[in-house]
Every structure is written in C-alpha cells, then in structure tokens.
PDB file of N, CA and C in Angstrom:
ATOM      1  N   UNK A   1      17.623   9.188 105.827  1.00  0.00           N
ATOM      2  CA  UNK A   1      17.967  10.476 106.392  1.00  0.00           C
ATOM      3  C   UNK A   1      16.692  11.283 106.586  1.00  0.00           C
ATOM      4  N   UNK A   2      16.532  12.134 107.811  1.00  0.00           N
ATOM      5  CA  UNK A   2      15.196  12.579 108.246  1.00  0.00           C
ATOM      6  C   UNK A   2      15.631  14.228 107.493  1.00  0.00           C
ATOM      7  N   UNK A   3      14.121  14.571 107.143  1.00  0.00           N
ATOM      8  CA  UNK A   3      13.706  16.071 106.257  1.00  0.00           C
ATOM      9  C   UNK A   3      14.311  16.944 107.370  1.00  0.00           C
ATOM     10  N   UNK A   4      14.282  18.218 106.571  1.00  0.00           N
ATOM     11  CA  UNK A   4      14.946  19.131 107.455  1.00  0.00           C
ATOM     12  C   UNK A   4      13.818  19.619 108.383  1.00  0.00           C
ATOM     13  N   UNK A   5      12.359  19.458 107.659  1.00  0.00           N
ATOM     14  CA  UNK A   5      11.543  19.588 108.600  1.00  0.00           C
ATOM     15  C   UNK A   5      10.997  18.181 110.093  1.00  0.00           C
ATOM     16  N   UNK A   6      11.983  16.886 109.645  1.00  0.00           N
ATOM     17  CA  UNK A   6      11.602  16.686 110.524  1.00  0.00           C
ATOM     18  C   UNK A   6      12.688  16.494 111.407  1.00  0.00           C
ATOM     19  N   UNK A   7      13.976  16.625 111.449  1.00  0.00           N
ATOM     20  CA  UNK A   7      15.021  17.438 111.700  1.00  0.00           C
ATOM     21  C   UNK A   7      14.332  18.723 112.965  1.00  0.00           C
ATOM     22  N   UNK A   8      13.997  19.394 112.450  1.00  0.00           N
ATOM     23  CA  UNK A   8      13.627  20.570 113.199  1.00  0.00           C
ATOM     24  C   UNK A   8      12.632  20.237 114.319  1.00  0.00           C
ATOM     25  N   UNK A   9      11.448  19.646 114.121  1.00  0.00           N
ATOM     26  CA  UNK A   9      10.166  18.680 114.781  1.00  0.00           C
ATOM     27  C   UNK A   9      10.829  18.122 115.972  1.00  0.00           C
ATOM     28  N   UNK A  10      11.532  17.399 115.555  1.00  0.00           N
ATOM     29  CA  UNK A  10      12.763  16.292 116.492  1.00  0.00           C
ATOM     30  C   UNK A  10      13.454  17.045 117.287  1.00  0.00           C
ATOM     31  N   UNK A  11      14.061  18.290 117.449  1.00  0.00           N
ATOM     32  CA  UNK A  11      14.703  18.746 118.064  1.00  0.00           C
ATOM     33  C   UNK A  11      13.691  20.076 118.954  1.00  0.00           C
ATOM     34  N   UNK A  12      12.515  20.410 118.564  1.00  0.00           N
ATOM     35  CA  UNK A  12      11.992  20.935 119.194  1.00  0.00           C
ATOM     36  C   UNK A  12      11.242  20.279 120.435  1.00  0.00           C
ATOM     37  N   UNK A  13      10.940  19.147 119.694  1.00  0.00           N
ATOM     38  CA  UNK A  13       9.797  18.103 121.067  1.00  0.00           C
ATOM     39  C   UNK A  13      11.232  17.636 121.901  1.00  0.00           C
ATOM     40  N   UNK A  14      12.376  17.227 121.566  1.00  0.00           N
ATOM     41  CA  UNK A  14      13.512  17.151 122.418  1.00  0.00           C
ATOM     42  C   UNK A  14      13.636  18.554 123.895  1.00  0.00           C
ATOM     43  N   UNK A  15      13.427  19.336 123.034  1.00  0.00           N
ATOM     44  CA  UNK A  15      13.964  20.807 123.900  1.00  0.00           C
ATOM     45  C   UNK A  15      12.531  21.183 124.810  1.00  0.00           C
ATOM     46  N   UNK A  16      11.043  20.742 124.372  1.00  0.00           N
ATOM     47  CA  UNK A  16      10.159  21.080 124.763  1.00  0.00           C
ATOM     48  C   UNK A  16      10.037  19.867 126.171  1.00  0.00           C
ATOM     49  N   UNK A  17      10.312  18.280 125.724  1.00  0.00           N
ATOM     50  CA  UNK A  17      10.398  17.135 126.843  1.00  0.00           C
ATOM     51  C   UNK A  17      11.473  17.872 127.741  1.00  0.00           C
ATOM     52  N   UNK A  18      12.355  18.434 127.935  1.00  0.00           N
ATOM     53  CA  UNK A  18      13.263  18.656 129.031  1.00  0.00           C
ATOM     54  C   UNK A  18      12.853  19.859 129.929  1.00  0.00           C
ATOM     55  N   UNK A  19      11.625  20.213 129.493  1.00  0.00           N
ATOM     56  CA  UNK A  19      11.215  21.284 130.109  1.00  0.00           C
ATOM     57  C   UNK A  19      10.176  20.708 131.312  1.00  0.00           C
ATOM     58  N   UNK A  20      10.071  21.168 132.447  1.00  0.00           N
ATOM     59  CA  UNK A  20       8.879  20.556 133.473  1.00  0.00           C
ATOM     60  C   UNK A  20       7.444  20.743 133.326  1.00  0.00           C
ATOM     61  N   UNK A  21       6.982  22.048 132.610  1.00  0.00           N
ATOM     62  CA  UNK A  21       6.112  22.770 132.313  1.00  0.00           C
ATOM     63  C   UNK A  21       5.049  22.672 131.301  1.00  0.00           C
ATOM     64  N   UNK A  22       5.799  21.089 130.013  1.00  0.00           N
ATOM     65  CA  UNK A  22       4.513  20.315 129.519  1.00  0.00           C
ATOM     66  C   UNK A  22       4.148  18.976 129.920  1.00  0.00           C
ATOM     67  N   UNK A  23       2.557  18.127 129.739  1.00  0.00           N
ATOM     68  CA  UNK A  23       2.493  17.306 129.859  1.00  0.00           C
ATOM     69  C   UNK A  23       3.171  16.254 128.965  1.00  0.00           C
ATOM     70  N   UNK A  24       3.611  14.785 129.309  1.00  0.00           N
ATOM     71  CA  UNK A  24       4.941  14.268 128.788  1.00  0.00           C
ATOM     72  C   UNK A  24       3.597  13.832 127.662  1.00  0.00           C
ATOM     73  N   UNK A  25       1.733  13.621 127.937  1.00  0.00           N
ATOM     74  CA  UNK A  25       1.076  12.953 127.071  1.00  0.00           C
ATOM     75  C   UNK A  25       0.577  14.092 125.549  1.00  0.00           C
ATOM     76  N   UNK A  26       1.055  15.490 126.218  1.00  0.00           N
ATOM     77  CA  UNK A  26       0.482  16.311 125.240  1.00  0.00           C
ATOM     78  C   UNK A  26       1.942  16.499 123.902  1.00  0.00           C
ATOM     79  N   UNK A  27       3.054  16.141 124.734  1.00  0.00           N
ATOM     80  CA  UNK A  27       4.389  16.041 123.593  1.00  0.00           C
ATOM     81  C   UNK A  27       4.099  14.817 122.536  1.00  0.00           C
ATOM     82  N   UNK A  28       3.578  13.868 123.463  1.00  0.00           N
ATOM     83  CA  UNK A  28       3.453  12.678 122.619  1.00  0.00           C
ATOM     84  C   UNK A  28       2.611  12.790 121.278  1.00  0.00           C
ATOM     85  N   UNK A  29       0.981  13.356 121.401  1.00  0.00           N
ATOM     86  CA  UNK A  29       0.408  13.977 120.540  1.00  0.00           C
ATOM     87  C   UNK A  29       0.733  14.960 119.496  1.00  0.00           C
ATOM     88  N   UNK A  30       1.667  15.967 120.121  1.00  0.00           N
ATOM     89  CA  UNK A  30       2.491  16.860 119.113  1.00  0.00           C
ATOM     90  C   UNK A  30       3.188  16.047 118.421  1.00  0.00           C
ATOM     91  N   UNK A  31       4.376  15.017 119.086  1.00  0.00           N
ATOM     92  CA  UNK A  31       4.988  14.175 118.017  1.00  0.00           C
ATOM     93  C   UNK A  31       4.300  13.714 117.423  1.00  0.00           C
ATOM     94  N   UNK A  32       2.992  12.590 117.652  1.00  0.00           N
ATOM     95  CA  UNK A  32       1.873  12.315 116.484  1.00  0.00           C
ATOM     96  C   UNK A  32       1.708  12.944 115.249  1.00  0.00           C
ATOM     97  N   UNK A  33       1.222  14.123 115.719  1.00  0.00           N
ATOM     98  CA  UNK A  33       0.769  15.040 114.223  1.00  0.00           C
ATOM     99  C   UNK A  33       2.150  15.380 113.745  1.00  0.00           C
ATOM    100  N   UNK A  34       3.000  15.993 114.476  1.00  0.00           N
ATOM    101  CA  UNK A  34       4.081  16.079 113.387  1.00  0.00           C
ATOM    102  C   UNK A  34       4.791  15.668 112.604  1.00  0.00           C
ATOM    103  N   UNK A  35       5.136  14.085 113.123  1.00  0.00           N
ATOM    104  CA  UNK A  35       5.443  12.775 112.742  1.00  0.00           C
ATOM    105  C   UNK A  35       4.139  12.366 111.590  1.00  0.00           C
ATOM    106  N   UNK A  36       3.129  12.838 111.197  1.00  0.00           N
ATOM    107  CA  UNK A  36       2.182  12.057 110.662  1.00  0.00           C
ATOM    108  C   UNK A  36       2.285  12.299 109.046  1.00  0.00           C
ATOM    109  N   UNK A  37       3.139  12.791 108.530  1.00  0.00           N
ATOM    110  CA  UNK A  37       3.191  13.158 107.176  1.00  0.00           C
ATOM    111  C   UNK A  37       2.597  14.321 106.621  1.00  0.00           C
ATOM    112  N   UNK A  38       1.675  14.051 106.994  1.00  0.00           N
ATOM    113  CA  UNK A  38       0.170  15.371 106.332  1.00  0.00           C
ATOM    114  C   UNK A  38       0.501  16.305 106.287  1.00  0.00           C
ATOM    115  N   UNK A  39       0.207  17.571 105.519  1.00  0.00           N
ATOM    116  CA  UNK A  39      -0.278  19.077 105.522  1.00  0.00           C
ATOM    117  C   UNK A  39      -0.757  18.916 107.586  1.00  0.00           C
ATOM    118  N   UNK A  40      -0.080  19.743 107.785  1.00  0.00           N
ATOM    119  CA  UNK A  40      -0.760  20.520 109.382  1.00  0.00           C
ATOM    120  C   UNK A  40      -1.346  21.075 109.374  1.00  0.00           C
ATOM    121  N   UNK A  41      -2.532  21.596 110.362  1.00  0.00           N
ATOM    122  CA  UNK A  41      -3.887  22.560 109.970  1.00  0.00           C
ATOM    123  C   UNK A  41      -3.622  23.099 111.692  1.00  0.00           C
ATOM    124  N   UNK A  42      -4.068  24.261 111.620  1.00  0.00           N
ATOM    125  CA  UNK A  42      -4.425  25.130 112.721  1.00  0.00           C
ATOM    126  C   UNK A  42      -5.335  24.340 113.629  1.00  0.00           C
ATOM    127  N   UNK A  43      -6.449  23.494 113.362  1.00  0.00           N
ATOM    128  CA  UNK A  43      -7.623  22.859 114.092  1.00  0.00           C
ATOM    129  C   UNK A  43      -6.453  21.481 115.018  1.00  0.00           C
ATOM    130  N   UNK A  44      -5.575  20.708 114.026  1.00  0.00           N
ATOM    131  CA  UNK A  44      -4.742  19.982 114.965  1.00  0.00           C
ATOM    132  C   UNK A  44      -4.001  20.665 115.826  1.00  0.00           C
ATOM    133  N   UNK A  45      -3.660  21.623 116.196  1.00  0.00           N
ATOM    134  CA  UNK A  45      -2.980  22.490 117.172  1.00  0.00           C
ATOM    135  C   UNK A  45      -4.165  22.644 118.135  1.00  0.00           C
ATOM    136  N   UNK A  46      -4.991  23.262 117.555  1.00  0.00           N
ATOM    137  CA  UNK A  46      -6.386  23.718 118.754  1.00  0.00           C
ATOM    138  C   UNK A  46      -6.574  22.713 119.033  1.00  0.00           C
ATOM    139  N   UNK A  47      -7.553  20.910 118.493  1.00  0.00           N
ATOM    140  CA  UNK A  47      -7.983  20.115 119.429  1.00  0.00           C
ATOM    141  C   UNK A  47      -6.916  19.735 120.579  1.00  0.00           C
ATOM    142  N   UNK A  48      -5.410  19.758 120.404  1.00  0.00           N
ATOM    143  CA  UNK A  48      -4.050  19.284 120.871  1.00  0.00           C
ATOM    144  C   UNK A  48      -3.841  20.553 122.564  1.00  0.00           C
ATOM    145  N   UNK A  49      -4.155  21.613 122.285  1.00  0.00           N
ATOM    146  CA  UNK A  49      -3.891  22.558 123.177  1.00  0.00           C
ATOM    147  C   UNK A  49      -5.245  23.054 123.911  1.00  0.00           C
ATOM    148  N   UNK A  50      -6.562  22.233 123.463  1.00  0.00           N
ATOM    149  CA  UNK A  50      -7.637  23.116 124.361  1.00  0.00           C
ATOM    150  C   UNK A  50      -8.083  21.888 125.014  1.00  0.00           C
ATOM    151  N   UNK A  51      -7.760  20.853 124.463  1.00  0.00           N
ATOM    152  CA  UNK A  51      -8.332  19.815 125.826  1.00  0.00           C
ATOM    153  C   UNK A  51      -7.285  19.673 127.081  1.00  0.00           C
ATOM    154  N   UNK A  52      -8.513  19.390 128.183  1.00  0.00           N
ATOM    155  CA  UNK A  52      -7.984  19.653 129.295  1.00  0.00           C
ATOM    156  C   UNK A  52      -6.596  18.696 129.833  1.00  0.00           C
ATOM    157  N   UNK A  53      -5.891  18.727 130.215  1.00  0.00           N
ATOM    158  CA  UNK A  53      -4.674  17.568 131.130  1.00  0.00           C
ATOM    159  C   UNK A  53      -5.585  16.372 131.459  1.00  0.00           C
ATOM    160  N   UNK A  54      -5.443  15.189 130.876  1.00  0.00           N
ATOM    161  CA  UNK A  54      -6.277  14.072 131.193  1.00  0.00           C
ATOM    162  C   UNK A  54      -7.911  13.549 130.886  1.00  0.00           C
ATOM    163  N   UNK A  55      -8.415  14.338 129.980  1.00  0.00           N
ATOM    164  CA  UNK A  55      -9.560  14.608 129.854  1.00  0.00           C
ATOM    165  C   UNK A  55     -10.277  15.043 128.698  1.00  0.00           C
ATOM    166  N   UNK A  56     -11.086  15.200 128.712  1.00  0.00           N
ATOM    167  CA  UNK A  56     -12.748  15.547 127.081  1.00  0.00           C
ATOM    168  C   UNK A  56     -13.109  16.800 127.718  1.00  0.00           C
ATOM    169  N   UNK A  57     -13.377  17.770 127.238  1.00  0.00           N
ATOM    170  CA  UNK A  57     -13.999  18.890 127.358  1.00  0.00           C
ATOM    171  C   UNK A  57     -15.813  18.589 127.561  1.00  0.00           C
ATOM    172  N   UNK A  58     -15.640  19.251 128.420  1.00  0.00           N
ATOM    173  CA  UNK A  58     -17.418  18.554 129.265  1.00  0.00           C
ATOM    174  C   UNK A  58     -18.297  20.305 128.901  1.00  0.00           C
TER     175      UNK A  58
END
C-alpha cells in the first residue's frame, strides 16, 4: 500500500500530465525525485525547473 505522501505525489503528477502546459520529460523528473525516497531539498526543485526544455544551461 502506497504512503499518503506518495498517494498525494501520484495524484498530483496525474493532474499535472493532463495538463498541455508541462513538458511530459520535466513530469518524468518530478516523478524521479519524488518517487526517490529521500528527504527533498529546495536545490532538486531548482536544478528540475531552471534548466532549459531539452537542454544544459550554457
């Protein structure tokens, strides 16, 4: 049986994929880290949301 936090995780990247407005590769990454067990840190959100659509920051 999945945590209530990942319960919640699961149903947000659900509600966030049906939307047109993210990339389907940047959900995938969110599921990564959220899915990853660990303590979450503010810096996995920032590297996740400041690199560019397809790309390394040049």
């Amino acid at each position: 049986m999945a945590t209530l936090q990942q319960q919640i995780a699961d149903a947000f990247l659900t509600r966030l994929a049906q939307t047109k407005e993210f990339d389907p590769t940047l959900i995938e990454e969110l599921r990564r880290v959220l899915s990853s067990g660990r303590k979450l840190k503010a810096d996995d959100f920032i590297k996740i949301f400041s690199t560019p659509a397809g790309g390394d920051l040049r």
